[in-house]
C-alpha atoms as a PDB file:
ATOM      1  CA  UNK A   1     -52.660 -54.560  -5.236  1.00  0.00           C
ATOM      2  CA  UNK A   2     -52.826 -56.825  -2.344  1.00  0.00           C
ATOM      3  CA  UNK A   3     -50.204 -58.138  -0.340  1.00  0.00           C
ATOM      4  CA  UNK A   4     -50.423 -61.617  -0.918  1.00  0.00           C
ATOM      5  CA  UNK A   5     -50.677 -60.748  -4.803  1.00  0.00           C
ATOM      6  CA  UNK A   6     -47.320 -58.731  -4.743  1.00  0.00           C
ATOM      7  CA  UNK A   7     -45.908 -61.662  -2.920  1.00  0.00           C
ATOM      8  CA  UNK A   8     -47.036 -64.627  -5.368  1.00  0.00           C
ATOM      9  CA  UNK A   9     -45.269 -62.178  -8.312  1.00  0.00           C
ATOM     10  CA  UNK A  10     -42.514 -62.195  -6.331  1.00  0.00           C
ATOM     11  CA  UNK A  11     -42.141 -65.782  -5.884  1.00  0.00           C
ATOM     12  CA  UNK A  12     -42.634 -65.680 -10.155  1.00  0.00           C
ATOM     13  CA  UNK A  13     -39.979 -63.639 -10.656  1.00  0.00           C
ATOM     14  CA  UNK A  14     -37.902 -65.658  -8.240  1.00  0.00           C
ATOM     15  CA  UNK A  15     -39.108 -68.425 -10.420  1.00  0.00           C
ATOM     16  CA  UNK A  16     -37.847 -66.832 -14.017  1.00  0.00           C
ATOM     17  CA  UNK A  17     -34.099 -65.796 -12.125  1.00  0.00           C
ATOM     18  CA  UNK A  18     -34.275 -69.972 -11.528  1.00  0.00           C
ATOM     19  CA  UNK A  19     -35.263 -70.689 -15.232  1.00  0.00           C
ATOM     20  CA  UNK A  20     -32.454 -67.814 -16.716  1.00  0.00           C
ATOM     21  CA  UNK A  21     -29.416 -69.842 -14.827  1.00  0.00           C
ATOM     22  CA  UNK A  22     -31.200 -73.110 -15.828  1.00  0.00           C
ATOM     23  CA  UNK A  23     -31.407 -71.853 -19.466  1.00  0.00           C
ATOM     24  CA  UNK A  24     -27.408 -70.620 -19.030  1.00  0.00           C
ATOM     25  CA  UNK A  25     -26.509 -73.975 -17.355  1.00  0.00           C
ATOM     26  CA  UNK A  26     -28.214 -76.032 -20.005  1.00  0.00           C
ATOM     27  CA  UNK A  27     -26.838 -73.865 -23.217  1.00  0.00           C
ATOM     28  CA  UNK A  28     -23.434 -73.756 -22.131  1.00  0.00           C
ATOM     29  CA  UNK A  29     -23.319 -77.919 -21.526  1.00  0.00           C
ATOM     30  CA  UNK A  30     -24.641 -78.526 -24.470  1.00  0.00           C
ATOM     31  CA  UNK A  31     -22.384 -75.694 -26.313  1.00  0.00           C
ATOM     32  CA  UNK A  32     -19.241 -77.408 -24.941  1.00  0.00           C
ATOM     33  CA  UNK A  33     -19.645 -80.591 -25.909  1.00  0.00           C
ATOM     34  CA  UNK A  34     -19.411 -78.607 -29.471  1.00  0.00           C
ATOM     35  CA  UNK A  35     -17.194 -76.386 -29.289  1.00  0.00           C
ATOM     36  CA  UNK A  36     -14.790 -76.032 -26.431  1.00  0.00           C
ATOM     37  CA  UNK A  37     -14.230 -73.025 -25.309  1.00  0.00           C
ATOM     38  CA  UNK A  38     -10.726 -72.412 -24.354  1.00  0.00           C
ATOM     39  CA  UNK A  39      -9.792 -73.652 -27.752  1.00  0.00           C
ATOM     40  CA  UNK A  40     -12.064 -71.559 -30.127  1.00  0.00           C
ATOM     41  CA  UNK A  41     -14.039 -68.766 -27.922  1.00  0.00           C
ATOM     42  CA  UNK A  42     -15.930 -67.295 -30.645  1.00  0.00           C
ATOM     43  CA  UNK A  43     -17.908 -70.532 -31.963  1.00  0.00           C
ATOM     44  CA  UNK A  44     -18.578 -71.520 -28.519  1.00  0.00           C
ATOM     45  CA  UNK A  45     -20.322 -68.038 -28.143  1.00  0.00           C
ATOM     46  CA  UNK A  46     -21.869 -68.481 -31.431  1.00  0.00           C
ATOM     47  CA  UNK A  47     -23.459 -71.606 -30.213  1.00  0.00           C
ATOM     48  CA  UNK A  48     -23.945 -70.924 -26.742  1.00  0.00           C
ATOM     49  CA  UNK A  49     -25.940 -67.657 -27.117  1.00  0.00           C
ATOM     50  CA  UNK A  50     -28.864 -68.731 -29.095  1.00  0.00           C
ATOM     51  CA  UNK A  51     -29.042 -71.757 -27.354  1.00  0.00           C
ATOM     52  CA  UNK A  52     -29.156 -70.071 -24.468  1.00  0.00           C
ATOM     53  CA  UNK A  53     -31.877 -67.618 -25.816  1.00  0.00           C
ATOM     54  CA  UNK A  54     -33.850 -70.955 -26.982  1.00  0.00           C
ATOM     55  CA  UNK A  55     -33.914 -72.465 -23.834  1.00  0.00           C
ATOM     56  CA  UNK A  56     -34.917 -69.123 -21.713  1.00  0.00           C
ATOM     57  CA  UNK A  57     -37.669 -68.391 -24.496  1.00  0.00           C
ATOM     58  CA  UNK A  58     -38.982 -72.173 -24.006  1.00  0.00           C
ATOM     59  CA  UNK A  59     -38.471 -71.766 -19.834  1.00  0.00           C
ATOM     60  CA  UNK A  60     -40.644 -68.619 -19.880  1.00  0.00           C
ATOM     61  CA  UNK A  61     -43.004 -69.168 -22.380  1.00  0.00           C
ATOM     62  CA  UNK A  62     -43.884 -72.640 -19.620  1.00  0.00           C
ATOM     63  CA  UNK A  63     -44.371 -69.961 -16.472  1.00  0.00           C
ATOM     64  CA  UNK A  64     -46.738 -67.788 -19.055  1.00  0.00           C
ATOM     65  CA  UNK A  65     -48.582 -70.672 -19.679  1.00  0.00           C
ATOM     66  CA  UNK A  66     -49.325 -71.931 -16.309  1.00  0.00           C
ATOM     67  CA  UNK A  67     -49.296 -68.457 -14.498  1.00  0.00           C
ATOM     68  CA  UNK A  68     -50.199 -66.083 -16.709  1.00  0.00           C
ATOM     69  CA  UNK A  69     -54.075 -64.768 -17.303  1.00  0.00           C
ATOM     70  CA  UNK A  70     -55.408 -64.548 -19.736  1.00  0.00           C
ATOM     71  CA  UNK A  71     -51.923 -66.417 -22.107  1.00  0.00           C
ATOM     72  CA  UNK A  72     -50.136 -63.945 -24.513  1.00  0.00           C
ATOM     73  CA  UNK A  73     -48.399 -65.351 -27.251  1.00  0.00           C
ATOM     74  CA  UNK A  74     -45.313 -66.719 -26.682  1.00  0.00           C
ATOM     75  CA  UNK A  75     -42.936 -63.894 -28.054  1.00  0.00           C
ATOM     76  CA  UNK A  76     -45.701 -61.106 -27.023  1.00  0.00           C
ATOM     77  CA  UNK A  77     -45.055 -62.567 -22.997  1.00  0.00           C
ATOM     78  CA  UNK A  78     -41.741 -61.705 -23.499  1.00  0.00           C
ATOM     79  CA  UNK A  79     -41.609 -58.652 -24.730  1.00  0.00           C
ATOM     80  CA  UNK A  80     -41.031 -58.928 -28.115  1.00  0.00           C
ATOM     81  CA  UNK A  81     -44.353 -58.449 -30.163  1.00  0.00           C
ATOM     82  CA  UNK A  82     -43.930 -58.662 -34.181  1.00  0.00           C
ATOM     83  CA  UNK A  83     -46.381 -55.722 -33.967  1.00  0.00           C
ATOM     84  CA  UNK A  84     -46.276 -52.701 -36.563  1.00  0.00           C
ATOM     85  CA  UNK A  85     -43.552 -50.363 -35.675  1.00  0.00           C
ATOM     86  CA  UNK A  86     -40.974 -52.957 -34.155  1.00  0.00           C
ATOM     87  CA  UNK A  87     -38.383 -52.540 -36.864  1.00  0.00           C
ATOM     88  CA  UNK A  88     -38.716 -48.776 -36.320  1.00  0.00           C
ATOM     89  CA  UNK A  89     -38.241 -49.007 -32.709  1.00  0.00           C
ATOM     90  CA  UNK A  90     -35.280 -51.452 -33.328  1.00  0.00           C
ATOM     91  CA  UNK A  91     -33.737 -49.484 -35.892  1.00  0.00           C
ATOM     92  CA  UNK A  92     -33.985 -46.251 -33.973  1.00  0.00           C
ATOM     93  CA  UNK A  93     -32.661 -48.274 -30.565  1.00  0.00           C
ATOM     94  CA  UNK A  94     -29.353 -49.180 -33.116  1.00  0.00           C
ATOM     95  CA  UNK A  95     -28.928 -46.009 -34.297  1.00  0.00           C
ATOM     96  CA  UNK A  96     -29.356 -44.291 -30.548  1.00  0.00           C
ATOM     97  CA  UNK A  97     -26.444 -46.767 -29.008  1.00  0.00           C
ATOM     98  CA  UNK A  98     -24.443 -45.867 -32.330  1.00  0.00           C
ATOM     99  CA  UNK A  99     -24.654 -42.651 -31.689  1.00  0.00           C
ATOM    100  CA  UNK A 100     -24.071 -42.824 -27.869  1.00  0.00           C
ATOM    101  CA  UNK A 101     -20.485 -44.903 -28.878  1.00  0.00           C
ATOM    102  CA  UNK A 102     -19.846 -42.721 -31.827  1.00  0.00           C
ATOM    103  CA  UNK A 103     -19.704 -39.776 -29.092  1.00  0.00           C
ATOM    104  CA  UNK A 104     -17.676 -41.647 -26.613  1.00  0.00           C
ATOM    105  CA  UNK A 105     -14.702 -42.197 -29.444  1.00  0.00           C
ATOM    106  CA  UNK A 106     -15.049 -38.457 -30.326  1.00  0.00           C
ATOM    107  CA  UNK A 107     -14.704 -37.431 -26.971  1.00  0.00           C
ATOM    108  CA  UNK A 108     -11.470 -39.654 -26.422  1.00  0.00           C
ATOM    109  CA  UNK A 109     -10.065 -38.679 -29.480  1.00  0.00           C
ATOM    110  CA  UNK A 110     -10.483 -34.756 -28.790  1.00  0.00           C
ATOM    111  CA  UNK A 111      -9.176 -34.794 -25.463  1.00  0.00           C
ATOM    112  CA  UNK A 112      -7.462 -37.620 -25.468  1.00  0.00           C
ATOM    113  CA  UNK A 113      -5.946 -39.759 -28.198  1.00  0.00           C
ATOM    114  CA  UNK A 114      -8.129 -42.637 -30.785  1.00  0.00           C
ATOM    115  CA  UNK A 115      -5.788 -44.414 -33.037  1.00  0.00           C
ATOM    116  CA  UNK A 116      -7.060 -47.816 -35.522  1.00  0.00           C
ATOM    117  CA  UNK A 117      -4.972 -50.345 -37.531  1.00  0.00           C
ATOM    118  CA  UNK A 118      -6.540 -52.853 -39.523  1.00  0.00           C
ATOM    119  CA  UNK A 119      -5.906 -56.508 -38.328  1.00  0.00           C
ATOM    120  CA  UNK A 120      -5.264 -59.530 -40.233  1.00  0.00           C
ATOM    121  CA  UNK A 121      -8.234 -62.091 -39.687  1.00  0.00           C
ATOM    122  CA  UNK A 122      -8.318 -64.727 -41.516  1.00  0.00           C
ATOM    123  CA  UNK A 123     -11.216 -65.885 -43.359  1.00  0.00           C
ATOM    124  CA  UNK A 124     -12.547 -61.938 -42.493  1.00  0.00           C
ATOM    125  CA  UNK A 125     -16.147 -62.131 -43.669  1.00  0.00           C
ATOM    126  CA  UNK A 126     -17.408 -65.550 -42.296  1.00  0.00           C
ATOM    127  CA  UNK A 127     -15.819 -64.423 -39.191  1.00  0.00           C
ATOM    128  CA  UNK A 128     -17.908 -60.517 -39.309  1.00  0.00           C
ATOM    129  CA  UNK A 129     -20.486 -62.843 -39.886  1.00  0.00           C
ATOM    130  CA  UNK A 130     -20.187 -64.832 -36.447  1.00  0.00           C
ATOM    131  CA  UNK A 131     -19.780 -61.735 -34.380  1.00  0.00           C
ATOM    132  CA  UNK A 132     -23.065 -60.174 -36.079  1.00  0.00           C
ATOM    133  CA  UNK A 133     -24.418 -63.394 -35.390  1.00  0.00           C
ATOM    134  CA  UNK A 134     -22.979 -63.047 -31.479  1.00  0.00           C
ATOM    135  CA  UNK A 135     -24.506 -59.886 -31.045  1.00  0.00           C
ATOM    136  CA  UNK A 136     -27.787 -59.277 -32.098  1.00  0.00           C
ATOM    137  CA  UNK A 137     -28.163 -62.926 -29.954  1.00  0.00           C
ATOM    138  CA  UNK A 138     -26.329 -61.936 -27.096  1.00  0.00           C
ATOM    139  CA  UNK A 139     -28.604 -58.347 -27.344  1.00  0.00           C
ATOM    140  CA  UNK A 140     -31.792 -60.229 -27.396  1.00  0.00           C
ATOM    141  CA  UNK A 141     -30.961 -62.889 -24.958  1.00  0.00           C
ATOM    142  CA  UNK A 142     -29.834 -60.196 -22.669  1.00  0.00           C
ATOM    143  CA  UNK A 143     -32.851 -57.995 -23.142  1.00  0.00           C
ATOM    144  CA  UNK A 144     -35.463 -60.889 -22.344  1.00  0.00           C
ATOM    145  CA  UNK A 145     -33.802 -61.963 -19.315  1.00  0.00           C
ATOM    146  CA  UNK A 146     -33.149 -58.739 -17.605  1.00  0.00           C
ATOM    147  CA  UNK A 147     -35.712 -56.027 -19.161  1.00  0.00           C
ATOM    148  CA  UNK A 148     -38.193 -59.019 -20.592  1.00  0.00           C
ATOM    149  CA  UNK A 149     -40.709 -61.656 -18.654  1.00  0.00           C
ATOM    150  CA  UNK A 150     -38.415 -61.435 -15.363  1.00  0.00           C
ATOM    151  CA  UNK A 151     -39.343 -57.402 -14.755  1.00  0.00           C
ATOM    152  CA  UNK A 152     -42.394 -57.754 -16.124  1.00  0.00           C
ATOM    153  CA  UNK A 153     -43.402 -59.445 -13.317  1.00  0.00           C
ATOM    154  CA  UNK A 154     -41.177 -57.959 -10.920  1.00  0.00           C
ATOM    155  CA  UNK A 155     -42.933 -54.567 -11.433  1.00  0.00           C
ATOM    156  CA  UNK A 156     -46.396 -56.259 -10.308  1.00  0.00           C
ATOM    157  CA  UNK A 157     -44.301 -56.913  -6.927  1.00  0.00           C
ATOM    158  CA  UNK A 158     -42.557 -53.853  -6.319  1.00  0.00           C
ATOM    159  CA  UNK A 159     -43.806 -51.293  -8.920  1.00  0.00           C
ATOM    160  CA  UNK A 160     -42.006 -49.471 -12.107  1.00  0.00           C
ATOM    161  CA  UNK A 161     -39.349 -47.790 -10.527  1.00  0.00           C
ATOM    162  CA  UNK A 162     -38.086 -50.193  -8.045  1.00  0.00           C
ATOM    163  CA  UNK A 163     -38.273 -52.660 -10.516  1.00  0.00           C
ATOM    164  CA  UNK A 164     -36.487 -50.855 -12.630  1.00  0.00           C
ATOM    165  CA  UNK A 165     -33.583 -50.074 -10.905  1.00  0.00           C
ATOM    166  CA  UNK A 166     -33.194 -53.460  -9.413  1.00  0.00           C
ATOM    167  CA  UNK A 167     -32.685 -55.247 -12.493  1.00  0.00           C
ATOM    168  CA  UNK A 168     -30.214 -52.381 -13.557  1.00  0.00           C
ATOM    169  CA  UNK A 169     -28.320 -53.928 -10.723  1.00  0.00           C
ATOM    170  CA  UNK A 170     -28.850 -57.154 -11.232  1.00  0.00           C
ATOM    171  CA  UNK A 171     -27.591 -56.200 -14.881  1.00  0.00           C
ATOM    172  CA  UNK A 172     -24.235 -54.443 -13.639  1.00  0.00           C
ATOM    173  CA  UNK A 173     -23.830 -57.730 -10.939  1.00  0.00           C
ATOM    174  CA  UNK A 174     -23.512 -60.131 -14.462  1.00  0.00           C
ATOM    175  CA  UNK A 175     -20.588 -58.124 -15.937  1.00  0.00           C
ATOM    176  CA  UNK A 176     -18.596 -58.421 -12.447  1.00  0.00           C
ATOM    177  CA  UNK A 177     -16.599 -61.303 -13.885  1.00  0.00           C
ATOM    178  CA  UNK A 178     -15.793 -59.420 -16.634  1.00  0.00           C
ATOM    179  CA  UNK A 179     -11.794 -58.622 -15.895  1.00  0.00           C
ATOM    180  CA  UNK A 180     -10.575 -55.149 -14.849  1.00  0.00           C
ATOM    181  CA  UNK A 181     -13.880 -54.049 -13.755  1.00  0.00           C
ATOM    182  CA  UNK A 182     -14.173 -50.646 -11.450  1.00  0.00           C
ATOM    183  CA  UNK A 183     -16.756 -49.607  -9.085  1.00  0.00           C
ATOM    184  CA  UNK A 184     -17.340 -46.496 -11.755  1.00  0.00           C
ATOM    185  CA  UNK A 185     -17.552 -49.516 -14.498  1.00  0.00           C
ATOM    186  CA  UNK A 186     -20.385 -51.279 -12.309  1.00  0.00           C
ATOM    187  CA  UNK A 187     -22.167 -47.685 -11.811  1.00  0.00           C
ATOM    188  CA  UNK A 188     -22.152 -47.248 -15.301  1.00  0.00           C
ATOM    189  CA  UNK A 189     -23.577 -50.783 -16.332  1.00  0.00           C
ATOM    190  CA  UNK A 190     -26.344 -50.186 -14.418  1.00  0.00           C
ATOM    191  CA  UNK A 191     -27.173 -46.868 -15.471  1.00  0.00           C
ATOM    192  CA  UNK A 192     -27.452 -48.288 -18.670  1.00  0.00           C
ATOM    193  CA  UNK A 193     -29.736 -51.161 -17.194  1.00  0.00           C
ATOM    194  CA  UNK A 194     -31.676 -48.040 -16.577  1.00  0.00           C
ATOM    195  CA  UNK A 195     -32.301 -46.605 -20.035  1.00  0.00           C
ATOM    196  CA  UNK A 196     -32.960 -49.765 -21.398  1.00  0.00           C
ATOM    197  CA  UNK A 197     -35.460 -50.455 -18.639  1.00  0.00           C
ATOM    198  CA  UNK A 198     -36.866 -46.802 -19.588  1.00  0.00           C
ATOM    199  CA  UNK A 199     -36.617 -47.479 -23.271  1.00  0.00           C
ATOM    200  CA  UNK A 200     -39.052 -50.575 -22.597  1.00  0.00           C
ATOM    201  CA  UNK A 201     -40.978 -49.126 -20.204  1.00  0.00           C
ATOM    202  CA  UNK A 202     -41.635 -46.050 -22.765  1.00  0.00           C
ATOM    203  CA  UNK A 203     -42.226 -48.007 -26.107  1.00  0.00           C
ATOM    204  CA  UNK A 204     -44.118 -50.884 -24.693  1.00  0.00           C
ATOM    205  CA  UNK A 205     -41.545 -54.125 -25.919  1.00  0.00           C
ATOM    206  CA  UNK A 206     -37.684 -54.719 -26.417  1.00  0.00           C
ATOM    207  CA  UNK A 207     -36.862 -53.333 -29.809  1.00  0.00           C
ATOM    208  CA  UNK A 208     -35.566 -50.402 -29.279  1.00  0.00           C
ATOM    209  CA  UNK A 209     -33.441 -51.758 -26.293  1.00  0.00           C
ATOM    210  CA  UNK A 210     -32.615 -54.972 -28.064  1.00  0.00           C
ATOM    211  CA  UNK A 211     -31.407 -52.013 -31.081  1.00  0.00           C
ATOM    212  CA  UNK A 212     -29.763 -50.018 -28.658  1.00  0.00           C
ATOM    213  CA  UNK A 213     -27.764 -52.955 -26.994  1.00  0.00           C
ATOM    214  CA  UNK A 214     -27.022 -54.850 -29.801  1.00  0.00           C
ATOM    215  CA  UNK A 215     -25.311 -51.476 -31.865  1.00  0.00           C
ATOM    216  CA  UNK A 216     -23.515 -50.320 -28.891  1.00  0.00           C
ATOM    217  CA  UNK A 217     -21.706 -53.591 -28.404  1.00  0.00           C
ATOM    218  CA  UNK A 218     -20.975 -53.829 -32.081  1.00  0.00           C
ATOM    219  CA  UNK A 219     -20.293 -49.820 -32.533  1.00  0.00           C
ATOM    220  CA  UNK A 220     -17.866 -49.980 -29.888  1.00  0.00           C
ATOM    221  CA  UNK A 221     -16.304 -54.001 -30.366  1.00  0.00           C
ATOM    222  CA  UNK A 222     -16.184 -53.853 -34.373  1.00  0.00           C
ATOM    223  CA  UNK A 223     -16.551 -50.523 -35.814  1.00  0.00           C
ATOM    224  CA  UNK A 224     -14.073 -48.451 -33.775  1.00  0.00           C
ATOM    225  CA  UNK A 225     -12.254 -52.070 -31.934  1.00  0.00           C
ATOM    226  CA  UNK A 226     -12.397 -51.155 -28.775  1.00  0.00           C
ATOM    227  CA  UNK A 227     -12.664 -53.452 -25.695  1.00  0.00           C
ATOM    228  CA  UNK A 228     -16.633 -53.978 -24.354  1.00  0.00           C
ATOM    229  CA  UNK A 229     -17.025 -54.093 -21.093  1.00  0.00           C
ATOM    230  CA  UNK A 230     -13.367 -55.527 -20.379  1.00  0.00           C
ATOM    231  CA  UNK A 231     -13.429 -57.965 -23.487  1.00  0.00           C
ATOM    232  CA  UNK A 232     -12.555 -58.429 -26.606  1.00  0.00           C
ATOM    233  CA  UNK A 233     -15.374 -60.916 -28.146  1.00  0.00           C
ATOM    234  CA  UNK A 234     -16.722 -58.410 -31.097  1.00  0.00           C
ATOM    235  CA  UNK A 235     -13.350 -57.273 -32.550  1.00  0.00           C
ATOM    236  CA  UNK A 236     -13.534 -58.458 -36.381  1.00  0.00           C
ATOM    237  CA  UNK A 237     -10.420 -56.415 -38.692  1.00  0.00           C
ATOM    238  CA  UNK A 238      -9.805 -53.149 -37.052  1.00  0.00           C
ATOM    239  CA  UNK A 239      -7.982 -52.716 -33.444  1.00  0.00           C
ATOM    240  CA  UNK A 240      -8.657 -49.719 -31.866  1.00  0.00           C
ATOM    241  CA  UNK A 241      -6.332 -47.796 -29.128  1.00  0.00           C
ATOM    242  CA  UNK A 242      -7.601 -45.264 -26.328  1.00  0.00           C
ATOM    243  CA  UNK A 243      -5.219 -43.260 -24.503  1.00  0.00           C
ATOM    244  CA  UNK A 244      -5.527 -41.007 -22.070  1.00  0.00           C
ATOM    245  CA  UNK A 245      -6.612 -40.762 -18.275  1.00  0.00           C
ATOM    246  CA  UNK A 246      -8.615 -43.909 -17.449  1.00  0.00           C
ATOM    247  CA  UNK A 247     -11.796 -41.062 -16.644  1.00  0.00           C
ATOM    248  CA  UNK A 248     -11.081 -40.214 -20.066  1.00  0.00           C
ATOM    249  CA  UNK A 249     -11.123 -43.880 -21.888  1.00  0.00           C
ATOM    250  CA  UNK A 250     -12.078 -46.365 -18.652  1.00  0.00           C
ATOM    251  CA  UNK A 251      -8.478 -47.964 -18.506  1.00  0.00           C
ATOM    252  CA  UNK A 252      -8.605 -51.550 -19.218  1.00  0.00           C
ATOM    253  CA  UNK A 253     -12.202 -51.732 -19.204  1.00  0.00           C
ATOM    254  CA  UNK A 254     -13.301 -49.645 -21.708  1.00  0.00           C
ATOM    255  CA  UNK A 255     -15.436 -46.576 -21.962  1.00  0.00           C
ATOM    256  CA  UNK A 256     -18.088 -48.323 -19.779  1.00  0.00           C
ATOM    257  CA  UNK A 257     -15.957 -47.324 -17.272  1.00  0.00           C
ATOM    258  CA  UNK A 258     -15.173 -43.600 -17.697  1.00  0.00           C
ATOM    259  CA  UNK A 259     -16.486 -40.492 -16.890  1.00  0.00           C
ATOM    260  CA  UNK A 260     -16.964 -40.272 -20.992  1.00  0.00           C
ATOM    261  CA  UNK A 261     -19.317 -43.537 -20.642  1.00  0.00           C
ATOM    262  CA  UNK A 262     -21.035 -41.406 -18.109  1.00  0.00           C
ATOM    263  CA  UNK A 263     -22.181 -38.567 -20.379  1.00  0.00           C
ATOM    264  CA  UNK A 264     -22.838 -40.182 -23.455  1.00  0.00           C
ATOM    265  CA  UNK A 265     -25.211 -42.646 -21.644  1.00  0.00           C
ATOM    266  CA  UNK A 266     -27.099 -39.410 -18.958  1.00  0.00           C
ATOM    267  CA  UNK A 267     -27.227 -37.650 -22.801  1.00  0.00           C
ATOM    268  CA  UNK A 268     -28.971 -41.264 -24.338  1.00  0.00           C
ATOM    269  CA  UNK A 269     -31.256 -41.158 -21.462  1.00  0.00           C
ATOM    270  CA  UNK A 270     -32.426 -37.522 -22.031  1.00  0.00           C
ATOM    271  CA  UNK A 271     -32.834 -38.274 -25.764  1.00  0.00           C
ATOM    272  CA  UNK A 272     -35.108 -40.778 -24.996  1.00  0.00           C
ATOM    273  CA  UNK A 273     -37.006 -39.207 -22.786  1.00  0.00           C
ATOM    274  CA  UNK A 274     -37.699 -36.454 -25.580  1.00  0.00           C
ATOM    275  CA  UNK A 275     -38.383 -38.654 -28.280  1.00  0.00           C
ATOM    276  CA  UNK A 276     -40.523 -41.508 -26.950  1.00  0.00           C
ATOM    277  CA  UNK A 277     -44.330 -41.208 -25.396  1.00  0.00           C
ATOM    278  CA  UNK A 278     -44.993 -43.204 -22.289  1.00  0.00           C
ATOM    279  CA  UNK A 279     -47.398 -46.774 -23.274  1.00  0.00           C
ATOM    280  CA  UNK A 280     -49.241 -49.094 -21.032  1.00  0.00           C
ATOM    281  CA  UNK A 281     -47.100 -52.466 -21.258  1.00  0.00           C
ATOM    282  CA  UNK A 282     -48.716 -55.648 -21.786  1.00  0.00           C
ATOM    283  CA  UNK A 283     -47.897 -57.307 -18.472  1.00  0.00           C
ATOM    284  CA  UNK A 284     -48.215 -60.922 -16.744  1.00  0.00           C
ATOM    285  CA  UNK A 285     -51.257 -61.926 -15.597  1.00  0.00           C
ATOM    286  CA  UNK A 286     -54.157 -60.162 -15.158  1.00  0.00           C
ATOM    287  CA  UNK A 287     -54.163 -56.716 -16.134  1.00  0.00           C
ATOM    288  CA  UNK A 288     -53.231 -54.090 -13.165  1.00  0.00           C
ATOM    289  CA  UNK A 289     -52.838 -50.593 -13.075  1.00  0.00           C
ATOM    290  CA  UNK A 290     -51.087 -48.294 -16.007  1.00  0.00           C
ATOM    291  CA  UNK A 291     -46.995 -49.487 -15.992  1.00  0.00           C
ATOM    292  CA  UNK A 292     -46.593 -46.374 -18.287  1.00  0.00           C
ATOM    293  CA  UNK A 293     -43.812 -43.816 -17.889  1.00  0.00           C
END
């Protein structure tokens, strides 16, 4: 590809990073004047996610449709096709990052100590409800902004693996202002960047990583009630307690930030690598050489 051809898809993908904080900017105004978010956290998130996954589908569906030849659909462009096999891929993406948690809190609770206590919420199933509801948006919004149209087009700039692994940084870089993050935290984010990049790059669209992110938020958050990333947005009835050497459990950030986190994510990676084929992804613009892994 030429030079000035890697350069315009760089100036796209400069472009979608634009549209994303536009789409954030422009969800979370319109959220608040809803719900305010200091008062009641959880409906603010309710609202603000989708909207902000509205807005960013509508942003990026306008740069397909000026940029992009020839147009895909809208949902197709972003890497979400209702083609056959997407509620496979999703459902094997859930039960992947279930697994990958499931193995975290066994680890803890073997060498270290896992304890639960239900918690009184009130109103318990309208509020399960809203954190389901929080995360399979948050998942998807996620997915499309950092493993969707924005490194679709980065790869036509830089190639797969460069690609790749920036947005695996640029993925770690948005939890920073989570609190009680750790250097081993940020490495850890990203290296999950990575295997959802690779879980896209082998299946061709964001199912299975959409699956993947959305269980292991909810697996960790709601099943076992343990912090995500540093917060506590998907507990719903059951509080969960790690203890044991912050390598063990991540501290105060959770097992994104322990040596634990570590393993169970290199182990997800090789498990994907075994049972998914590489496929040519349906890129923007004009078709270039094979993106497959």
């Amino acid at each position: 590809m030429s030079l000035p051809t890697r350069l315009l898809h760089g100036w796209r993908f400069c472009l979608a990073v634009l549209f994303f904080l536009l789409a954030q900017i422009l969800a979370a105004t319109l959220g608040g004047i809803f719900f305010d978010p200091k008062a009641s956290r959880l409906a603010f998130e309710a609202a603000f996610r989708p909207l902000a996954l509205l807005f960013l589908l509508m942003l990026f569906g306008l740069l397909a449709k000026f940029f992009d030849r020839p147009p895909q659909p809208l949902l197709a462009g972003q890497g979400i096709p209702l083609s056959s096999g997407w509620k496979r891929d999703l459902g094997l993406g859930a039960a992947l990052g279930f697994a990958m948690i499931s193995l975290c809190v066994a680890v803890i609770a073997v060498f270290g100590q896992y304890s639960f206590a239900a918690q009184s919420v009130p109103d318990l199933l309208p509020h399960l409800a809203l954190v389901l509801w929080i995360g399979i948006t948050a998942a998807t919004l996620e997915e499309i902004a950092f493993r969707g149209y924005p490194f679709m087009t980065l790869i036509k700039a830089i190639g797969r693996w460069p690609a790749a692994i920036a947005m695996s940084l640029l993925f770690a870089a948005g939890h920073l202002l989570n609190p009680h993050w750790t250097y081993l935290g940020f490495a850890n984010t990203a290296l999950v960047g990575l295997l959802l990049s690779l879980s896209f790059l082998r299946t061709g669209a964001l199912w299975m990583a959409i699956g993947i992110h959305f269980a292991w938020n909810i697996a960790l958050g709601t099943l076992y009630g343990l912090l995500v990333s540093g917060v506590d947005l998907f507990a719903a009835g059951i509080k969960g307690s790690a203890a044991g050497h912050p390598w063990l459990t991540g501290g105060n950030y959770g097992v994104e930030a322990s040596l634990t986190g570590s393993f169970s994510i290199l182990l997800g990676l090789a498990v994907l690598l075994l049972a998914t084929r590489p496929k040519k992804i349906a890129a923007p613009q004009n078709p270039e050489p094979d993106l497959s892994l």
